[in-house]
C-alpha atoms as a PDB file:
ATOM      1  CA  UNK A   1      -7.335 -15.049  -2.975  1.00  0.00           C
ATOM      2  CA  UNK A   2      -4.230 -13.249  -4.561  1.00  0.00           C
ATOM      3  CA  UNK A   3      -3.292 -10.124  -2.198  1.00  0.00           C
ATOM      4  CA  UNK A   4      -2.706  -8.106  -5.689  1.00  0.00           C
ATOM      5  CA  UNK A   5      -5.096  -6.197  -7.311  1.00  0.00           C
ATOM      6  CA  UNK A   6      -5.423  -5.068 -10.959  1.00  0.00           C
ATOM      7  CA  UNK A   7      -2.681  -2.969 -10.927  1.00  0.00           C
ATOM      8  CA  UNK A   8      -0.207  -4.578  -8.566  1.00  0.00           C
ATOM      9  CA  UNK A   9      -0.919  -2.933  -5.199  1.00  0.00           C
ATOM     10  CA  UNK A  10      -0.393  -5.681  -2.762  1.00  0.00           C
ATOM     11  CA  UNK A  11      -3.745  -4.416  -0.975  1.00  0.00           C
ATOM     12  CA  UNK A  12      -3.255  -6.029   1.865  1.00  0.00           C
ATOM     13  CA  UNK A  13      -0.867  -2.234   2.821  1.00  0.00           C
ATOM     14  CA  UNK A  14      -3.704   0.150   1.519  1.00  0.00           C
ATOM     15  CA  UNK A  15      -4.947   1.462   4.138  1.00  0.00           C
ATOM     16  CA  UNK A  16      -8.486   3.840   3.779  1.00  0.00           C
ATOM     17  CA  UNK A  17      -9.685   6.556   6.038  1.00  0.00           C
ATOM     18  CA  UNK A  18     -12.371   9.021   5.876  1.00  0.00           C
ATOM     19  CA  UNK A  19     -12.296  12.227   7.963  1.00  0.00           C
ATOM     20  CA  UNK A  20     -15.800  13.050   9.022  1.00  0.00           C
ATOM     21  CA  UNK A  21     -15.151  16.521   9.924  1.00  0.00           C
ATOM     22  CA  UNK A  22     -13.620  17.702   6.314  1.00  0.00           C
ATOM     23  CA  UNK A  23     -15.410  15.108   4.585  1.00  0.00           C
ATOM     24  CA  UNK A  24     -12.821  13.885   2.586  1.00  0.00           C
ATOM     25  CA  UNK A  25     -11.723  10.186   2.458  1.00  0.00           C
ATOM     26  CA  UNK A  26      -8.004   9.571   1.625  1.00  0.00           C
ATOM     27  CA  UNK A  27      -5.252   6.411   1.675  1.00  0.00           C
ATOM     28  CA  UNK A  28      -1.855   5.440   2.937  1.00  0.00           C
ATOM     29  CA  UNK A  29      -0.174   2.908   1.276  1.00  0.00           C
ATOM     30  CA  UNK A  30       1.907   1.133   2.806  1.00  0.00           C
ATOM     31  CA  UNK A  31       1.842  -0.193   6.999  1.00  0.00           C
ATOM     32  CA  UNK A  32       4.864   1.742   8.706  1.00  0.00           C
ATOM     33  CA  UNK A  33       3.256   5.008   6.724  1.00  0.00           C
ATOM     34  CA  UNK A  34       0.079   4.384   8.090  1.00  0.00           C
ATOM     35  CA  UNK A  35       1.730   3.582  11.718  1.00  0.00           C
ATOM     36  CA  UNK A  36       3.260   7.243  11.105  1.00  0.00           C
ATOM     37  CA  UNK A  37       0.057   8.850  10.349  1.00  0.00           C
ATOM     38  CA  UNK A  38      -1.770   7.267  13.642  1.00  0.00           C
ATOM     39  CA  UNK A  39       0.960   8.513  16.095  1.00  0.00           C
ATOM     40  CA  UNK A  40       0.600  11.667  14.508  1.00  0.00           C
ATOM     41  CA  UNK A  41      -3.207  12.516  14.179  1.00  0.00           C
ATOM     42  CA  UNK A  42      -4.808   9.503  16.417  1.00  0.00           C
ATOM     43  CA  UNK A  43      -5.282  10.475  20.426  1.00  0.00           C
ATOM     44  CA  UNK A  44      -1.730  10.366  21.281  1.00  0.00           C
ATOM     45  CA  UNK A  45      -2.212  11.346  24.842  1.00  0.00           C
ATOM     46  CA  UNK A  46      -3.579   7.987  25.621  1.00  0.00           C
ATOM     47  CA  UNK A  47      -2.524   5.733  22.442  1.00  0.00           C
ATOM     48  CA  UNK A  48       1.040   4.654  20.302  1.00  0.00           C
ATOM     49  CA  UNK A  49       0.651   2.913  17.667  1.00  0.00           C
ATOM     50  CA  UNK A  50       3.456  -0.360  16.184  1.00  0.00           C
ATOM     51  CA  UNK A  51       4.153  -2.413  13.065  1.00  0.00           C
ATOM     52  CA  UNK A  52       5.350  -5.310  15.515  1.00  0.00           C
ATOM     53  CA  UNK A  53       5.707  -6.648  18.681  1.00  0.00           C
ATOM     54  CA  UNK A  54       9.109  -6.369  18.629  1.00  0.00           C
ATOM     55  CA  UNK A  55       8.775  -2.611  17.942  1.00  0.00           C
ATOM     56  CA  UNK A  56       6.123  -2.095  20.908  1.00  0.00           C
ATOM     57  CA  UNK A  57       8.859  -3.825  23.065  1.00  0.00           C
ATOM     58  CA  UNK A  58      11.934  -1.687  22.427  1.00  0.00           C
ATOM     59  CA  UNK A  59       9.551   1.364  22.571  1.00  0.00           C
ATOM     60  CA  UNK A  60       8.202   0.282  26.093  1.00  0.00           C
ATOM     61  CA  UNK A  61      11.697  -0.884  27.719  1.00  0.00           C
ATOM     62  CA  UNK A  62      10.845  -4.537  27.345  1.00  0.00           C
ATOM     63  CA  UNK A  63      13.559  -7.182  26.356  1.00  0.00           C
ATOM     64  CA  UNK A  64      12.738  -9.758  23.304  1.00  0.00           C
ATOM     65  CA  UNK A  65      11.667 -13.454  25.154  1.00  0.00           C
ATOM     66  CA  UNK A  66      14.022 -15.184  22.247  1.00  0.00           C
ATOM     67  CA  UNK A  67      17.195 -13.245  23.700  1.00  0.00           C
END
């Protein structure tokens, strides 16, 4: 299965999310935009959010197990 669509998007970065409250449904393309947009509107008090493991390790003090 090609990770393309019709028009090029690599799809595999579109990300889609409906908002119950306004309902409205919108998209984020691309996965460090979307990584923005859940540590800015997700539960933030209890969640973070990372495109890697390597960026959930610097964030939480930990050092990389290949150093």
């Amino acid at each position: 299965m090609s990770t393309y669509n019709y028009w090029g998007d690599y799809v595999n970065h579109i990300f889609h999310i409906y908002d119950h409250d306004r309902e409205e449904a919108f998209q984020i393309v691309g996965k460090s935009k979307f990584m923005m947009w859940l540590n800015d509107h997700a539960d933030r008090a209890r969640y973070s959010f990372f495109s890697s493991h390597k960026k959930l390790k610097e964030y939480i003090g930990e050092e990389d197990d290949n150093s």
